[in-house]
PDB file of N, CA and C in Angstrom:
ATOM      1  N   UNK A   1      86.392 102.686 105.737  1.00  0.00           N
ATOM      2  CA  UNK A   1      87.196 103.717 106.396  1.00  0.00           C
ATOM      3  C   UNK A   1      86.702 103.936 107.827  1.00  0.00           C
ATOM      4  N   UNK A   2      87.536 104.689 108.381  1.00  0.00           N
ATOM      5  CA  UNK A   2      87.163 104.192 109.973  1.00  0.00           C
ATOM      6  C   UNK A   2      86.003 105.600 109.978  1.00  0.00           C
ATOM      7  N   UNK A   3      84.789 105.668 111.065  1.00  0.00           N
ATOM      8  CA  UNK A   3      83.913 106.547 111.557  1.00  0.00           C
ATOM      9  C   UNK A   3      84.479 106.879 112.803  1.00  0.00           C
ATOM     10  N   UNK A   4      83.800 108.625 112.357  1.00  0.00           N
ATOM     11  CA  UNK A   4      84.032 109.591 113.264  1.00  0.00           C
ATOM     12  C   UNK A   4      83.945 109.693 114.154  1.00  0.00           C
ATOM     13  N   UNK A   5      84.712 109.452 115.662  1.00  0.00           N
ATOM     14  CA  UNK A   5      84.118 108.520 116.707  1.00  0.00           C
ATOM     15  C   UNK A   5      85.131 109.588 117.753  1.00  0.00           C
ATOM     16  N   UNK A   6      84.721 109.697 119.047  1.00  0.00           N
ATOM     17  CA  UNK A   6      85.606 110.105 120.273  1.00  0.00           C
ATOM     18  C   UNK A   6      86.544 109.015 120.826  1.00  0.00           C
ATOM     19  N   UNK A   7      86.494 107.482 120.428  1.00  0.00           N
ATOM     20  CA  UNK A   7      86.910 106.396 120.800  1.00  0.00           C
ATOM     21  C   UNK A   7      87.887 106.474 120.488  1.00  0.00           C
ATOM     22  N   UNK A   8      89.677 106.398 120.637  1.00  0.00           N
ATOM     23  CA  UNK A   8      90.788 106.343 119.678  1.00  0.00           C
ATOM     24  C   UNK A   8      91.371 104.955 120.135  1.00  0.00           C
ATOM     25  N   UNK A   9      91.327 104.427 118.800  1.00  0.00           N
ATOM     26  CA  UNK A   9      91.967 102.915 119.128  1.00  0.00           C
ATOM     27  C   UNK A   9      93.154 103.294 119.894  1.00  0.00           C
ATOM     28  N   UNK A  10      93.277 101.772 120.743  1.00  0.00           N
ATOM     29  CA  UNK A  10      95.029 101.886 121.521  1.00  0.00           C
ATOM     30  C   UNK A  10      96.228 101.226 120.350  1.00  0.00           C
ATOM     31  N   UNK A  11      96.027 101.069 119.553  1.00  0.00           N
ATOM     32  CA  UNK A  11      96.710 100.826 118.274  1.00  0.00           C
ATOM     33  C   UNK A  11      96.773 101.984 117.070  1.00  0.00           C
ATOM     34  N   UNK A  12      97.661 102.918 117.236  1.00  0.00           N
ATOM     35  CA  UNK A  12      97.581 103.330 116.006  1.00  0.00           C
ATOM     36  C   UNK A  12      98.899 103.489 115.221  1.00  0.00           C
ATOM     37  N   UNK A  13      99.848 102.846 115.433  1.00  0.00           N
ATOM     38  CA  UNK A  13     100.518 102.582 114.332  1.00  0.00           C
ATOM     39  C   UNK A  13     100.181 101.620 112.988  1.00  0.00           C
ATOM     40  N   UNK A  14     101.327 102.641 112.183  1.00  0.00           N
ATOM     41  CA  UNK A  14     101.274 101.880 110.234  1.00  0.00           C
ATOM     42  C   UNK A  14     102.582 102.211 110.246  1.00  0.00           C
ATOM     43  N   UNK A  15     102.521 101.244 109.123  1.00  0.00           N
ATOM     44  CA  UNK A  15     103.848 101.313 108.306  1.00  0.00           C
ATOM     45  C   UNK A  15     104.465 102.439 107.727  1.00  0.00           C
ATOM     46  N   UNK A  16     105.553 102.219 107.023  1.00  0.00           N
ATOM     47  CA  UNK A  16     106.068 103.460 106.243  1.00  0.00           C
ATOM     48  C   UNK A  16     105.105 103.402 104.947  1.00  0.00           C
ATOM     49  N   UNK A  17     105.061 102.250 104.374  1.00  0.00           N
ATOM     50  CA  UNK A  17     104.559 102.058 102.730  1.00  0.00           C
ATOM     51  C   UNK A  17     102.841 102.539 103.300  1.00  0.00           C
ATOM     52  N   UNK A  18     102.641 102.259 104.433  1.00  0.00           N
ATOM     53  CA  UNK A  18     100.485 102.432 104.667  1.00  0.00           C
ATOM     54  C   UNK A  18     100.651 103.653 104.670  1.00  0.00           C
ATOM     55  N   UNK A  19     101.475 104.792 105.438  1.00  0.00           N
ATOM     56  CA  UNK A  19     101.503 106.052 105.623  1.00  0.00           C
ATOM     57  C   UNK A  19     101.943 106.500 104.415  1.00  0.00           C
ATOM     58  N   UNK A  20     102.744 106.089 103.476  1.00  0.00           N
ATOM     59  CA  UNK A  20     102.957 106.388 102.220  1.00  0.00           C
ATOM     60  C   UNK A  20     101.615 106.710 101.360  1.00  0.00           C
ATOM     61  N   UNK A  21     101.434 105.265 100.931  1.00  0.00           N
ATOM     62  CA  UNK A  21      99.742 105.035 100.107  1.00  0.00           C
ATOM     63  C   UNK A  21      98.965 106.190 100.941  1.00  0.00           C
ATOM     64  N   UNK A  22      98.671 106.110 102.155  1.00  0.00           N
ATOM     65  CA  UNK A  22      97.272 107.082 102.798  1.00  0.00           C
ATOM     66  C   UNK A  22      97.939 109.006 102.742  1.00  0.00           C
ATOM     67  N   UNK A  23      98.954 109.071 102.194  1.00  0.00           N
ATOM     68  CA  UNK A  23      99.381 110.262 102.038  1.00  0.00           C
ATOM     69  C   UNK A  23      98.994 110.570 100.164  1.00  0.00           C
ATOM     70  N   UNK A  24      99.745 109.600  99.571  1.00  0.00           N
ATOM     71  CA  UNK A  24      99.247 109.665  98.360  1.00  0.00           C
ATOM     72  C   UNK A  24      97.470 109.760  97.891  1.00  0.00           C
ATOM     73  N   UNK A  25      97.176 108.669  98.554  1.00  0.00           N
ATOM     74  CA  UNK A  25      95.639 108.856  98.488  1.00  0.00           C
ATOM     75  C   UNK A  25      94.862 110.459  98.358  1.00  0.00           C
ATOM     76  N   UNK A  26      95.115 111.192  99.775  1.00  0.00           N
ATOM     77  CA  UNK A  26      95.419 112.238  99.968  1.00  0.00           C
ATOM     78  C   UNK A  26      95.569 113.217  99.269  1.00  0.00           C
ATOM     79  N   UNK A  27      96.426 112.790  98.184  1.00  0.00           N
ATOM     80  CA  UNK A  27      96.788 114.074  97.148  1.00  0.00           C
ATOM     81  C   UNK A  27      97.755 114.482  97.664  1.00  0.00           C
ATOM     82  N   UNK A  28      99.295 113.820  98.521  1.00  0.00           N
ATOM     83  CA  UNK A  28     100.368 114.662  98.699  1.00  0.00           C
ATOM     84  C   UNK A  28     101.062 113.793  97.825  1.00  0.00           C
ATOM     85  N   UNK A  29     102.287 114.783  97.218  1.00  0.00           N
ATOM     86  CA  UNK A  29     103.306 114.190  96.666  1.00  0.00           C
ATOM     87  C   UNK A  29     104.627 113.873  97.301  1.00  0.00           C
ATOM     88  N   UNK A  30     104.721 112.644  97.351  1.00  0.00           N
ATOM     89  CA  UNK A  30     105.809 112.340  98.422  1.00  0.00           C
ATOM     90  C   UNK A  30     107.159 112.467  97.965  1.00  0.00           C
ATOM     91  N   UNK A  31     108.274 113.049  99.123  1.00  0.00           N
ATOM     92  CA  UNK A  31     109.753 113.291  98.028  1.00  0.00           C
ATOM     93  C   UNK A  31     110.115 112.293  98.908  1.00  0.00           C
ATOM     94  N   UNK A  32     111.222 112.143  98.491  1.00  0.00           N
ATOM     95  CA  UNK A  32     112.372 111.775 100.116  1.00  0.00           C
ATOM     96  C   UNK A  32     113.195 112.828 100.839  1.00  0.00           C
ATOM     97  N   UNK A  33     113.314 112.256 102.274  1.00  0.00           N
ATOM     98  CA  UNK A  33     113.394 113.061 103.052  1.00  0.00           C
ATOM     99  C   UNK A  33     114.964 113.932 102.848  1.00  0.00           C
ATOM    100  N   UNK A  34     115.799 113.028 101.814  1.00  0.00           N
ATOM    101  CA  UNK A  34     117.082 113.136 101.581  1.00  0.00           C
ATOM    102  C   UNK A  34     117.202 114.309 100.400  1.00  0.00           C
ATOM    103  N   UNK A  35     116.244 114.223  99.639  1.00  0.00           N
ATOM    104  CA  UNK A  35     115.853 115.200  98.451  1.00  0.00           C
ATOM    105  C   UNK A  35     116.416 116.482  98.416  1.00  0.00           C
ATOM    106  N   UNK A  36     116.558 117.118  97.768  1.00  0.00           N
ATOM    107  CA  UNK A  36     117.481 118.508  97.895  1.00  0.00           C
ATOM    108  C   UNK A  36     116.305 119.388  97.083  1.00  0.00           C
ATOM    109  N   UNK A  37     115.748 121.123  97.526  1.00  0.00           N
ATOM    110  CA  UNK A  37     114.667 121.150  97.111  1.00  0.00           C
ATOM    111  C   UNK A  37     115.079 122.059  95.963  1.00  0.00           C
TER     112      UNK A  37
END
């Protein structure tokens, strides 16, 4: 996992599915955005 650093890569895009997984990881439960609540 990346260290705690002042450095911010010049790359920081992800995907939908990486931002997915690293949200899940996380402990959020993902809906869709279309979802009715």
């Amino acid at each position: 996992l990346y260290k705690k650093s002042d450095v911010i890569p010049a790359e920081r895009e992800i995907t939908v599915e990486q931002a997915i997984l690293m949200a899940k990881f996380q402990g959020y439960r993902i809906k869709s955005a279309t979802e009715q609540p």
